[in-house]
N, C-alpha and C. Protein backbone atom coordinates (compact mmCIF):
# COMPACT_ATOMS: atom_id res chain seq x y z
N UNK A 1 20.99 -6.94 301.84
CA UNK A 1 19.64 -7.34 301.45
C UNK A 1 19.33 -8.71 302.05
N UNK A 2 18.40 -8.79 302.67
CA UNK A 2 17.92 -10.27 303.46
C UNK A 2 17.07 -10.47 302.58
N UNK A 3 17.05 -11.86 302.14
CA UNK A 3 16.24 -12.42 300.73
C UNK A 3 14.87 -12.68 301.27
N UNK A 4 14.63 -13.51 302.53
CA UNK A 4 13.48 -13.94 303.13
C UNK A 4 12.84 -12.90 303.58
N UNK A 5 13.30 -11.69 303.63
CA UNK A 5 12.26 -10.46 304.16
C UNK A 5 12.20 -10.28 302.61
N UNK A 6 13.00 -9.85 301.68
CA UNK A 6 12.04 -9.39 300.22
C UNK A 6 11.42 -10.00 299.68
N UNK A 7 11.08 -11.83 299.86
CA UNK A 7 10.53 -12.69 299.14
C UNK A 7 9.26 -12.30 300.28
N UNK A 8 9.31 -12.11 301.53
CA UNK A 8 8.18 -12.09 302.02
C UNK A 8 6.95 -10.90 301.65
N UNK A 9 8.39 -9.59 301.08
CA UNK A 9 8.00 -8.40 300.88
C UNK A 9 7.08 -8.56 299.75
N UNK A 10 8.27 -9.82 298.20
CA UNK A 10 7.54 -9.56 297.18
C UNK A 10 5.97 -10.23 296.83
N UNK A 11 5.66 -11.65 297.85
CA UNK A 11 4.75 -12.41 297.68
C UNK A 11 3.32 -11.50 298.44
N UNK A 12 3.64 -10.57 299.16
CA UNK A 12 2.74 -9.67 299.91
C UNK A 12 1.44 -8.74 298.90
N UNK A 13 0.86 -8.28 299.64
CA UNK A 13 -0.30 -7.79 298.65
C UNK A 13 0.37 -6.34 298.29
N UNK A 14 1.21 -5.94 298.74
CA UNK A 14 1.89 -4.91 298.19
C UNK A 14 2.49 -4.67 296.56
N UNK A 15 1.88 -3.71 295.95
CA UNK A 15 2.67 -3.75 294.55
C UNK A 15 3.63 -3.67 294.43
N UNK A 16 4.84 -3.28 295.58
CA UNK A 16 6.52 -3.12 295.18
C UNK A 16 6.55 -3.75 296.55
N UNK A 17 7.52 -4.82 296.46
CA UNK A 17 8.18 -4.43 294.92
C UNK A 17 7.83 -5.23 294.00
N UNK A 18 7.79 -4.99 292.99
CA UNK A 18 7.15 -5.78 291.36
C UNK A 18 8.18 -6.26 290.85
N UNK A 19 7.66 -6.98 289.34
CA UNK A 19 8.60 -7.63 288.68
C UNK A 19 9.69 -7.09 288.14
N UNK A 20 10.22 -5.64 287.85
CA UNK A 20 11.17 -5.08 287.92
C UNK A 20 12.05 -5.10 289.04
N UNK A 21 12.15 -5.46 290.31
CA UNK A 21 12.91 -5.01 291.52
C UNK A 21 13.23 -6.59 291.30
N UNK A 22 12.26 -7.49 290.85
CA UNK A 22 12.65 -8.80 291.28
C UNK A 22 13.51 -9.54 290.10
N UNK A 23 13.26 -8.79 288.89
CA UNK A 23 14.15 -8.89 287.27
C UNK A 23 15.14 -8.98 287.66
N UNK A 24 15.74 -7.76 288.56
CA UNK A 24 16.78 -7.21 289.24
C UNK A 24 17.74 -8.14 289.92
N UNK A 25 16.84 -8.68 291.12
CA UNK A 25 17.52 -9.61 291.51
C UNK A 25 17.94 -11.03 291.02
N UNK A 26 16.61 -11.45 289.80
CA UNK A 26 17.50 -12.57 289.05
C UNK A 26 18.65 -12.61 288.53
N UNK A 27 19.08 -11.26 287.91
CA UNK A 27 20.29 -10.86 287.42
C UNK A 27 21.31 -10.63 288.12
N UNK A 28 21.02 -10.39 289.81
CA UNK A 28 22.29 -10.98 290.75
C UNK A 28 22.71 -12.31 291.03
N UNK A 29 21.91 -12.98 290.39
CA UNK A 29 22.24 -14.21 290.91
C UNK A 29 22.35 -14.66 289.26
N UNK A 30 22.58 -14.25 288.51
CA UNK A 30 23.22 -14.62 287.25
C UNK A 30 24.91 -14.14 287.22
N UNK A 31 24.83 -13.05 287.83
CA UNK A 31 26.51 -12.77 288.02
C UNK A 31 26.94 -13.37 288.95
N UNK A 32 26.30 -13.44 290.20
CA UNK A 32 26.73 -14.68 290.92
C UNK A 32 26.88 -15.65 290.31
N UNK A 33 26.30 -16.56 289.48
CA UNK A 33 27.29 -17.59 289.13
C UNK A 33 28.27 -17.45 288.04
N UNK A 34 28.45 -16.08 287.36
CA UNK A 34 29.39 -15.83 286.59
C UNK A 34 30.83 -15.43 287.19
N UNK A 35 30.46 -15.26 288.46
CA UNK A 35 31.77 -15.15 289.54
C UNK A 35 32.00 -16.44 289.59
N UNK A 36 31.09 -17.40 290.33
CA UNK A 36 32.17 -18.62 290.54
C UNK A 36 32.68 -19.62 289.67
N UNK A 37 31.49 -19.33 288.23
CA UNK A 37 32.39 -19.90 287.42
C UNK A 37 34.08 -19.22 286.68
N UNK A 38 33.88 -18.25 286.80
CA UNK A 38 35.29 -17.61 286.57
C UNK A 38 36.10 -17.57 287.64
N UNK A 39 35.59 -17.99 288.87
CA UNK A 39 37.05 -18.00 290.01
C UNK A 39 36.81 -19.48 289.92
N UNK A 40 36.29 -20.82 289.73
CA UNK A 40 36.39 -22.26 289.46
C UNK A 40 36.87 -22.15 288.08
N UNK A 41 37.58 -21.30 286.89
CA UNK A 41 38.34 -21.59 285.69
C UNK A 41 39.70 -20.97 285.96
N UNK A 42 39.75 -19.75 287.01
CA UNK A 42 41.15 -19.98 287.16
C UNK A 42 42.29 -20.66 287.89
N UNK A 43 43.23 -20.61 287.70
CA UNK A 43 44.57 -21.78 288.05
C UNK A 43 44.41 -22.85 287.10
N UNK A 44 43.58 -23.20 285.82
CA UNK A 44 43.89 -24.30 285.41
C UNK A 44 44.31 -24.15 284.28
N UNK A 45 45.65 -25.01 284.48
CA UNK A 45 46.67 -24.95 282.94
C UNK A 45 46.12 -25.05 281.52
N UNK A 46 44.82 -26.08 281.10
CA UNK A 46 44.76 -26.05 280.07
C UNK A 46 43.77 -24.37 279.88
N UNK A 47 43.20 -23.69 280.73
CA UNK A 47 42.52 -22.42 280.22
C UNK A 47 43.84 -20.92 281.13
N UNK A 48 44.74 -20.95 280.93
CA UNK A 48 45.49 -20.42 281.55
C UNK A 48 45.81 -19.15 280.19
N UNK A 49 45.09 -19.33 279.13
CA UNK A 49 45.10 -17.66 277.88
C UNK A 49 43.95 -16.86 278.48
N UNK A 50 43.35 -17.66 278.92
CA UNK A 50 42.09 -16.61 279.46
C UNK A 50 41.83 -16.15 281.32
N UNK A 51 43.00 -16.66 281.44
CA UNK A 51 43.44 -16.18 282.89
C UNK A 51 42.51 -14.53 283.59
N UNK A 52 43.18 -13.81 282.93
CA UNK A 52 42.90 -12.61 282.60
C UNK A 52 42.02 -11.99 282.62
N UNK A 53 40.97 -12.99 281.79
CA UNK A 53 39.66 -12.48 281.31
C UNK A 53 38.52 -13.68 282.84
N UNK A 54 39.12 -14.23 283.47
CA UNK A 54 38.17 -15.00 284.53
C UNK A 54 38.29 -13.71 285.16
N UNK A 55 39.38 -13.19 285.75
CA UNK A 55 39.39 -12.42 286.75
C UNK A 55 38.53 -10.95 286.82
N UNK A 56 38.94 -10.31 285.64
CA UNK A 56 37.86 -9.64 284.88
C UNK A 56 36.36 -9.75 285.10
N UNK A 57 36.06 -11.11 285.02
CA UNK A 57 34.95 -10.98 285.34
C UNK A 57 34.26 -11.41 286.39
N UNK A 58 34.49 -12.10 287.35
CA UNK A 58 35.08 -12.30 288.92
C UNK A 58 34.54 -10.89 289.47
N UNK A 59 36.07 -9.80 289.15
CA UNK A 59 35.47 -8.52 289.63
C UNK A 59 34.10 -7.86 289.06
N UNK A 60 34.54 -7.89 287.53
CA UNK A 60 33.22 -7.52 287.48
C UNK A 60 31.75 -7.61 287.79
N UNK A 61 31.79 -9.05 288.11
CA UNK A 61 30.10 -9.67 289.31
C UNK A 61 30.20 -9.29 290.06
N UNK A 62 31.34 -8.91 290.52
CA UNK A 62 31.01 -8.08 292.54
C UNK A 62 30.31 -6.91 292.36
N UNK A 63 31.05 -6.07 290.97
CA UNK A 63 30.88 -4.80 291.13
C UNK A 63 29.34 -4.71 290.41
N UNK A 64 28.59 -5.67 289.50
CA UNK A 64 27.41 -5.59 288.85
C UNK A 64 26.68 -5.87 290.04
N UNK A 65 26.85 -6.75 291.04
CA UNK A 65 26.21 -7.14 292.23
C UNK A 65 25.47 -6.22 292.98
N UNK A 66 26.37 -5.34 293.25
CA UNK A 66 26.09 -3.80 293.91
C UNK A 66 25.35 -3.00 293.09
N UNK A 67 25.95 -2.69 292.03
CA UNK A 67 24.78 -1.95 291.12
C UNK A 67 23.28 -2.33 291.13
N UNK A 68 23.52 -3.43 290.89
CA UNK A 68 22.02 -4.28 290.87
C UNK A 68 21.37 -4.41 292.03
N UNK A 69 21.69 -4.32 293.08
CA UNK A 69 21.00 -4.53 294.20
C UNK A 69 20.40 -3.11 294.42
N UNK A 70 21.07 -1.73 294.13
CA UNK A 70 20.61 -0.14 294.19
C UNK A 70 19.40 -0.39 293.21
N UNK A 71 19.67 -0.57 291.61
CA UNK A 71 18.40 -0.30 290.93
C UNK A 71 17.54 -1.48 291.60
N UNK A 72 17.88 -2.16 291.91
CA UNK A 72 16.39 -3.12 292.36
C UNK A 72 15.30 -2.09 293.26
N UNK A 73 16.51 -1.27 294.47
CA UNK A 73 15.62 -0.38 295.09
C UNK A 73 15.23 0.71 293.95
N UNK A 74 16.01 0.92 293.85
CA UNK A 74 15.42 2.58 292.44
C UNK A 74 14.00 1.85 291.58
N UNK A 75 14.33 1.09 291.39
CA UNK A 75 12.59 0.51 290.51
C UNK A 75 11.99 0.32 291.42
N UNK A 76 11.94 0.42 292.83
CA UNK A 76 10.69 0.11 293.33
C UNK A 76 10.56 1.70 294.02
N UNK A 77 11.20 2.75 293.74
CA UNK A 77 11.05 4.05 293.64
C UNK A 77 10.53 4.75 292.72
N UNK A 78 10.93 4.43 291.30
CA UNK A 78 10.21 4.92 290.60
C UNK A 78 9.03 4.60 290.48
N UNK A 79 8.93 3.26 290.72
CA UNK A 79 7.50 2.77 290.60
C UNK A 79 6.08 3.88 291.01
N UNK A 80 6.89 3.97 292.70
CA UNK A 80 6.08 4.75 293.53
C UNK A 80 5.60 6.27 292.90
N UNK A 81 6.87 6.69 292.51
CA UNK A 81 7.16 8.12 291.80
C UNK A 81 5.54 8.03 290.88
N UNK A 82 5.63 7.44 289.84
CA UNK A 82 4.58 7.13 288.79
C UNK A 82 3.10 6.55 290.05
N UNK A 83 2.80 6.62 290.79
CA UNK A 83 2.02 5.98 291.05
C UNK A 83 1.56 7.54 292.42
N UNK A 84 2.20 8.15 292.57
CA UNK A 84 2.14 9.58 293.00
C UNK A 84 1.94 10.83 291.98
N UNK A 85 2.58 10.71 291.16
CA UNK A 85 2.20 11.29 290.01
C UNK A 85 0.61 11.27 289.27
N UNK A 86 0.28 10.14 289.51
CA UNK A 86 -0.92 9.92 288.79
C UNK A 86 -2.16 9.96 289.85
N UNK A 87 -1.64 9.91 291.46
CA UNK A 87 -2.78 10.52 292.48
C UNK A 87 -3.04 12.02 292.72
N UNK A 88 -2.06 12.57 291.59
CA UNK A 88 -2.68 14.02 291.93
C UNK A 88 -3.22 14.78 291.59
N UNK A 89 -4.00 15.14 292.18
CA UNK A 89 -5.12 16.12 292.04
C UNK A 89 -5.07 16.26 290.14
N UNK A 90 -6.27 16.33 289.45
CA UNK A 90 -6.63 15.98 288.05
C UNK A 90 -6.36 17.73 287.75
N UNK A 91 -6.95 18.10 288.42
CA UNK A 91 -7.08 19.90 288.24
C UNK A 91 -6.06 20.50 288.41
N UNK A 92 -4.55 19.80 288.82
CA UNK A 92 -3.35 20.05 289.00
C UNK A 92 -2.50 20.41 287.41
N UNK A 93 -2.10 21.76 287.34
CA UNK A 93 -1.67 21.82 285.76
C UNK A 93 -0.29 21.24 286.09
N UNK A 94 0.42 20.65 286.84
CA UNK A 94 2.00 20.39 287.23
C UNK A 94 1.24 18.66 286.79
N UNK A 95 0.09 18.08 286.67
CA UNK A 95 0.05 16.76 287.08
C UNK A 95 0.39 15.85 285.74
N UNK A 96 0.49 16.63 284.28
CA UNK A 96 1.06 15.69 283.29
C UNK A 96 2.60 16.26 282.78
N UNK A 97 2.81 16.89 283.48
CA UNK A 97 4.53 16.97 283.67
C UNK A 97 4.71 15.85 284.49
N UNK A 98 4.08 16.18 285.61
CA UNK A 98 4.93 15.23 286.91
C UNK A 98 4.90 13.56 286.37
N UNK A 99 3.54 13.22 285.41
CA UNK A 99 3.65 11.98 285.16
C UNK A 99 4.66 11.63 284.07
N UNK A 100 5.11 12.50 283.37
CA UNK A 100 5.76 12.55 281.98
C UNK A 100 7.57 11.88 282.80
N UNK A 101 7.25 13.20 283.71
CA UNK A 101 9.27 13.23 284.43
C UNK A 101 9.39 11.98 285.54
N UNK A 102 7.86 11.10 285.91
CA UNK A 102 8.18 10.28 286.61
C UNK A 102 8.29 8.71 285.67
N UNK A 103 7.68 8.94 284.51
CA UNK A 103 7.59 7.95 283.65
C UNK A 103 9.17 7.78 283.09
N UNK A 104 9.84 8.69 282.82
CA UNK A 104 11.12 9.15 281.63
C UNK A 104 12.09 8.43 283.16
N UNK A 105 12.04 8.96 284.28
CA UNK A 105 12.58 8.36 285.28
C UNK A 105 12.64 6.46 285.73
N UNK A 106 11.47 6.24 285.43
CA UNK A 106 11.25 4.85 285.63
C UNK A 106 11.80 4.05 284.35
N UNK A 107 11.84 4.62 283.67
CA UNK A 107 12.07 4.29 282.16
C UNK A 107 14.15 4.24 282.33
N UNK A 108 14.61 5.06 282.80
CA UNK A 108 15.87 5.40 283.32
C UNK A 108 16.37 4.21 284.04
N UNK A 109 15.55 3.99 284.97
CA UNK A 109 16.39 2.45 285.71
C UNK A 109 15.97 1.54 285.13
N UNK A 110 15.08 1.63 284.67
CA UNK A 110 14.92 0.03 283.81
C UNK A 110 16.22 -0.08 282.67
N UNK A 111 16.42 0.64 282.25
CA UNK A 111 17.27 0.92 280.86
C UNK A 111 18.96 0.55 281.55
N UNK A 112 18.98 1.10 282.65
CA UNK A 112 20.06 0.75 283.58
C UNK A 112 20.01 -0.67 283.95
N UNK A 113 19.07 -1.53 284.38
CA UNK A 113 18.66 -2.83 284.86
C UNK A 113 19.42 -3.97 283.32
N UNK A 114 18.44 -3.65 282.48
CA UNK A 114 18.89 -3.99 281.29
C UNK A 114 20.61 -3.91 280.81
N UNK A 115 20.80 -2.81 280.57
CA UNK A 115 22.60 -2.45 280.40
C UNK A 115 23.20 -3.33 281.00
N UNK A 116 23.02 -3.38 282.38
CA UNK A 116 24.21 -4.19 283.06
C UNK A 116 23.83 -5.68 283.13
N UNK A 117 22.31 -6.16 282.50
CA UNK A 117 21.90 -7.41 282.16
C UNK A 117 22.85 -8.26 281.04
N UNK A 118 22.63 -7.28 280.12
CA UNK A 118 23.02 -7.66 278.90
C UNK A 118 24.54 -7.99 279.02
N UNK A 119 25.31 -6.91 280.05
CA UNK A 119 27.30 -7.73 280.15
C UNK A 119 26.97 -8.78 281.14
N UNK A 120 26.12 -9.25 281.45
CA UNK A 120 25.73 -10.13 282.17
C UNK A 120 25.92 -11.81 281.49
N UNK A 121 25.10 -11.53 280.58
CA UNK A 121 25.09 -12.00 279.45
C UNK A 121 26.30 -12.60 278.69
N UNK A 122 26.70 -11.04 278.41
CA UNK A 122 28.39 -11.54 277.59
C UNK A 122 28.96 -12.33 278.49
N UNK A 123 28.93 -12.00 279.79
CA UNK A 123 30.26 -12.61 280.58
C UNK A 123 29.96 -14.29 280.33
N UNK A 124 28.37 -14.35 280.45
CA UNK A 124 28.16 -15.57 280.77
C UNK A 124 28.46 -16.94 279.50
N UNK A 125 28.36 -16.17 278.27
CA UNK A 125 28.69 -16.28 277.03
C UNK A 125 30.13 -16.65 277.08
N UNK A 126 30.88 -15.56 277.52
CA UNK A 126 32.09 -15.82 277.12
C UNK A 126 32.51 -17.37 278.09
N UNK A 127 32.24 -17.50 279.19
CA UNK A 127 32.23 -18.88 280.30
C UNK A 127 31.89 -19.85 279.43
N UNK A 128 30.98 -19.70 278.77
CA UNK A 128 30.44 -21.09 277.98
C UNK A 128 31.34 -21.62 277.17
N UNK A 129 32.36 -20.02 276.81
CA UNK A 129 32.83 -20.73 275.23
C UNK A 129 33.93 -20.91 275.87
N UNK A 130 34.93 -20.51 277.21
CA UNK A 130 36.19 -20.66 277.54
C UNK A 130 36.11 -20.92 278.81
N UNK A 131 35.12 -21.50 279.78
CA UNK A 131 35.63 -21.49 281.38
C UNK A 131 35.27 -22.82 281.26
N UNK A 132 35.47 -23.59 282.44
CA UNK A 132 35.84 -24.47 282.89
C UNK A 132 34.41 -25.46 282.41
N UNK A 133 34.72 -26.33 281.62
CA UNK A 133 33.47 -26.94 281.03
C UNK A 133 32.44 -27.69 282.14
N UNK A 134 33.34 -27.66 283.39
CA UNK A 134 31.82 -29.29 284.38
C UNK A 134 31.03 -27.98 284.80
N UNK A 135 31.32 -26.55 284.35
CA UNK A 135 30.55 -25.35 284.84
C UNK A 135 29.69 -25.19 283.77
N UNK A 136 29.28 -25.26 282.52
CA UNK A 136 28.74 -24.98 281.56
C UNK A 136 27.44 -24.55 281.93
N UNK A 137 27.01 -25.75 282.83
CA UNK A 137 25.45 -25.51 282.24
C UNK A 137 25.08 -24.52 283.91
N UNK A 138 26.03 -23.84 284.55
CA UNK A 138 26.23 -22.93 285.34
C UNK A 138 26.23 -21.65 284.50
N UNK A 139 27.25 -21.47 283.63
CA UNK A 139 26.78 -20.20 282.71
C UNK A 139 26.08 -20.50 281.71
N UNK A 140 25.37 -21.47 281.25
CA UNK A 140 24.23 -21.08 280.64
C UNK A 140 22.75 -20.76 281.21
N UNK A 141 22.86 -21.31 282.70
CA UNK A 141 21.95 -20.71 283.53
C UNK A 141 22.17 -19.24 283.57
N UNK A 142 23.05 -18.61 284.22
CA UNK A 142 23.02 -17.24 284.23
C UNK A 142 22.97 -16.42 283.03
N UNK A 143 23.14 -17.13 281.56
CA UNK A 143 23.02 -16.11 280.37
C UNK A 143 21.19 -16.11 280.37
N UNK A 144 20.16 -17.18 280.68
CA UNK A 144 19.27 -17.44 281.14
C UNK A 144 18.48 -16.96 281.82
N UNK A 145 19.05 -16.45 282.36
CA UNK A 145 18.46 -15.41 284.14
C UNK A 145 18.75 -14.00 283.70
N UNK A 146 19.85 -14.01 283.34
CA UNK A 146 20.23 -12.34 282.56
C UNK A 146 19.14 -11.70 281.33
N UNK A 147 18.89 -12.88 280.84
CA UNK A 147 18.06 -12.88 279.57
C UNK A 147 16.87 -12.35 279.80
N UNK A 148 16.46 -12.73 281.19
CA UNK A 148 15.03 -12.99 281.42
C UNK A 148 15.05 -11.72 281.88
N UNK A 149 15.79 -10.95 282.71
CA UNK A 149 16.13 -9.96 282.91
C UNK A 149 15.99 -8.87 282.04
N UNK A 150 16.64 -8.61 280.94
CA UNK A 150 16.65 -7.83 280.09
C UNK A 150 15.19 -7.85 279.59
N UNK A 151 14.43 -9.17 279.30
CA UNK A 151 13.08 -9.13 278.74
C UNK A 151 12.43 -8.31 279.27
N UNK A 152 11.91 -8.08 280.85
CA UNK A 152 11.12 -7.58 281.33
C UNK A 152 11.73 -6.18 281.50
N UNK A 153 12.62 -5.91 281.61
CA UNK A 153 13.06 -4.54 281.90
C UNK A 153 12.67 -3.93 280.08
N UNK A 154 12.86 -4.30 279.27
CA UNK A 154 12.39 -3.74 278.21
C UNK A 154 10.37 -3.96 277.91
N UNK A 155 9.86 -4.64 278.22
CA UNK A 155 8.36 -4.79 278.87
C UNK A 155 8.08 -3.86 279.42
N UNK A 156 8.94 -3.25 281.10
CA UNK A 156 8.61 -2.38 281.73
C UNK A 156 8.73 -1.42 280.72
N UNK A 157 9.77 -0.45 280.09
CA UNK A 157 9.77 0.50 279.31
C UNK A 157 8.54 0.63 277.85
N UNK A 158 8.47 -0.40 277.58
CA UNK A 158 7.34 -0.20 276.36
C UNK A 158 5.90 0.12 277.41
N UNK A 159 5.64 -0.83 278.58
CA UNK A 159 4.29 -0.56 278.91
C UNK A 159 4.55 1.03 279.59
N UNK A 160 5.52 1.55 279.83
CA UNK A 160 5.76 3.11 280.41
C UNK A 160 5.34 4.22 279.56
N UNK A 161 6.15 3.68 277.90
CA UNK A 161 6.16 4.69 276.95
C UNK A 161 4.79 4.76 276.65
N UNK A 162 3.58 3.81 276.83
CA UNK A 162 2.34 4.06 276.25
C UNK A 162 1.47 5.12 276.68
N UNK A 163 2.48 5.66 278.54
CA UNK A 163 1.55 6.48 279.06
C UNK A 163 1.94 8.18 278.63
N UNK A 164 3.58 7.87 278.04
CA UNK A 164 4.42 9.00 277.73
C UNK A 164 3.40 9.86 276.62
N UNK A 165 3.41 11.43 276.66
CA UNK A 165 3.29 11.92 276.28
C UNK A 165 3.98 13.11 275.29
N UNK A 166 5.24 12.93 275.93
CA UNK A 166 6.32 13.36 274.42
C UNK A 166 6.50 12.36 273.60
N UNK A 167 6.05 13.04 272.66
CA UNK A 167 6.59 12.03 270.77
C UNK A 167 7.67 12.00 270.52
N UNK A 168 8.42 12.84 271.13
CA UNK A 168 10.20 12.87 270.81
C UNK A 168 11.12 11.74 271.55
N UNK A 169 10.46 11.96 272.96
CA UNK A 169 11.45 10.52 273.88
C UNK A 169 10.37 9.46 273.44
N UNK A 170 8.68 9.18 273.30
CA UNK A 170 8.81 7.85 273.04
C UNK A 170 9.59 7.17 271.73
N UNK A 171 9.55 8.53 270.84
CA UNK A 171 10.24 7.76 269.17
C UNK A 171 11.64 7.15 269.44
N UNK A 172 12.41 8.30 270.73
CA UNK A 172 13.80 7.98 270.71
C UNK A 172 14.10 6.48 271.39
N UNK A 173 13.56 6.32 272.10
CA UNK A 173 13.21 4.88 273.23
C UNK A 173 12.93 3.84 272.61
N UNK A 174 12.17 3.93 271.96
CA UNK A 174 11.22 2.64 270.94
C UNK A 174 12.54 2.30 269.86
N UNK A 175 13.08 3.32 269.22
CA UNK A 175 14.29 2.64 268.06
C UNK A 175 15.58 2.15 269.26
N UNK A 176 15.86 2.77 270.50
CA UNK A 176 16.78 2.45 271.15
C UNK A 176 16.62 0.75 271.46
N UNK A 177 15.31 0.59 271.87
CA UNK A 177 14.81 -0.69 272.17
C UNK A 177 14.70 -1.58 271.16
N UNK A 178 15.10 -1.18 269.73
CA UNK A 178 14.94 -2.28 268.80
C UNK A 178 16.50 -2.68 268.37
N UNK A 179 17.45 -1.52 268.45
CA UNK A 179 18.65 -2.06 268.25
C UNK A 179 19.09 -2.78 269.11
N UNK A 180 18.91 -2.55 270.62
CA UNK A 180 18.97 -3.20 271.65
C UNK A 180 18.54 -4.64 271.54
N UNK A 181 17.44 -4.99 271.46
CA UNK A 181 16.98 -6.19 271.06
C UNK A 181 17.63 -7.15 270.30
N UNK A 182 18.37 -6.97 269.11
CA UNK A 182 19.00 -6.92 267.98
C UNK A 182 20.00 -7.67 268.53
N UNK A 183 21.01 -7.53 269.51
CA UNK A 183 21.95 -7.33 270.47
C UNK A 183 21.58 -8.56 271.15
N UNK A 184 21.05 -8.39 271.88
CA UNK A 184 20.22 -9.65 273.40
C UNK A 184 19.79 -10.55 272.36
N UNK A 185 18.93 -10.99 271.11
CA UNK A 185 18.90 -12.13 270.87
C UNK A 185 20.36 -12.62 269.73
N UNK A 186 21.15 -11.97 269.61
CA UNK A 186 21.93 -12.28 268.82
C UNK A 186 23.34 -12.93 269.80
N UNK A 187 23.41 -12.59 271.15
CA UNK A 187 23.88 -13.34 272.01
C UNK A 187 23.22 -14.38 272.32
N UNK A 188 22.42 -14.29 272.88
CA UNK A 188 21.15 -15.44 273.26
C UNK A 188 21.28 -16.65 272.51
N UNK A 189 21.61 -16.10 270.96
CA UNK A 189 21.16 -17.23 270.21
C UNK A 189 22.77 -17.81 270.04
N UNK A 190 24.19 -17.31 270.26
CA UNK A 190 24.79 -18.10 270.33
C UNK A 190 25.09 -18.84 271.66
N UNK A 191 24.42 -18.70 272.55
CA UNK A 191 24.53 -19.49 273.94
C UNK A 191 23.49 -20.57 273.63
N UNK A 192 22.78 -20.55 272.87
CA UNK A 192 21.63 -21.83 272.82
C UNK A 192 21.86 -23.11 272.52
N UNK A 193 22.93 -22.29 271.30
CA UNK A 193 23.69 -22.98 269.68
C UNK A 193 24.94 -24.19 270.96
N UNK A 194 25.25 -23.22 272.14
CA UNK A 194 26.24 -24.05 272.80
C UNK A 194 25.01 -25.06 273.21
N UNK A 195 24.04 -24.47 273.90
CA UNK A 195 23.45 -25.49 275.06
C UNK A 195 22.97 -26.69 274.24
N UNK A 196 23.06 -26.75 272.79
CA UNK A 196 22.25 -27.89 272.07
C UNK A 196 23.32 -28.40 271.85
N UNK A 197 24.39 -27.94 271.84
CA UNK A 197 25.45 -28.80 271.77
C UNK A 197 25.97 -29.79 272.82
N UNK A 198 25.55 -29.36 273.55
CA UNK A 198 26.07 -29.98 275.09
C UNK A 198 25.40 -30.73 275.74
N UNK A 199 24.04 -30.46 276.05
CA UNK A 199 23.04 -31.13 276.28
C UNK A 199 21.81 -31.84 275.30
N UNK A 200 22.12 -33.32 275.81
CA UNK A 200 21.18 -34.21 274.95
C UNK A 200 19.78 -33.34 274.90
């Protein structure tokens, strides 16, 4: 991914890619710094119990890296999907299926975007409370960026479900999204609890 062609892509009069593709990429660069703060906490003797758990998550930013860079493209697919769906022909009896299965689809990577936001999150959490402290306000940036992440990817899904026309997936979506929630500020709020601690 060349950043200066997608920043050129995203500032363009083009709707995709949108703030979902670009959610996306804040949240690579939240595991990016959850990598280097976990490869800058290991080798040092006094955090040498959590050895283990840097490396852990080290790999795990490479491997969220990649993920995240696919749904960034997949949301700016579905996007399209929903935006084809809704140019066709009105007199088309296939045309509120097609918007239903392209909505439930878009709704799919966002929900994916989010998921891997939220261990985004933990990892960055867990850095605060055990990696290398002159990094702190390195993972509290990325619990930050992850955060912001998860916000809009759950935004995208509520403004989706309004167009949904099954009562069964929006009911199921809408309670998924509240336990979820539940979750993201209840981390959130102990990364804050650090950052007021730390910073005047």
């Amino acid at each position: 991914m060349d950043l200066d062609e997608y920043i050129s892509r995203l500032k363009s009069s083009s709707a995709t890619p949108g703030g979902g593709s670009a959610s996306a990429i804040s949240s690579i660069f939240a595991a990016s710094l959850n990598s280097m703060a976990s490869l800058l906490s290991t080798g040092k003797p006094k955090l040498s119990a959590y050895e283990n758990d840097f490396k852990r998550i080290s790999e795990e930013s490479d491997n969220i890296i990649e993920k995240l860079k696919a749904l960034s493209n997949e949301d700016e697919k579905s996007f399209q999907g929903i935006m084809d769906a809704l140019h066709m022909d009105k007199a088309d009896k296939n045309r509120r299926n097609a918007i239903d299965l392209a909505i439930q689809n878009s709704v799919g990577v966002s929900w994916g975007i989010a998921k891997i936001s939220i261990h985004n999150m933990e990892n960055a959490l867990f850095l605060c409370e055990h990696g290398n402290r002159n990094l702190i306000t390195d993972s509290i940036t990325a619990a930050y960026m992850a955060y912001a992440t998860v916000h809009t990817s759950l935004n995208n899904i509520k403004i989706n479900l309004k167009f949904q026309k099954s009562v069964d997936f929006k009911a199921e979506e809408l309670l998924k999204l509240k336990f979820f929630m539940e979750t993201v500020e209840f981390i959130m709020e102990k990364v804050k609890k650090i950052e007021s601690s730390v910073i005047p």
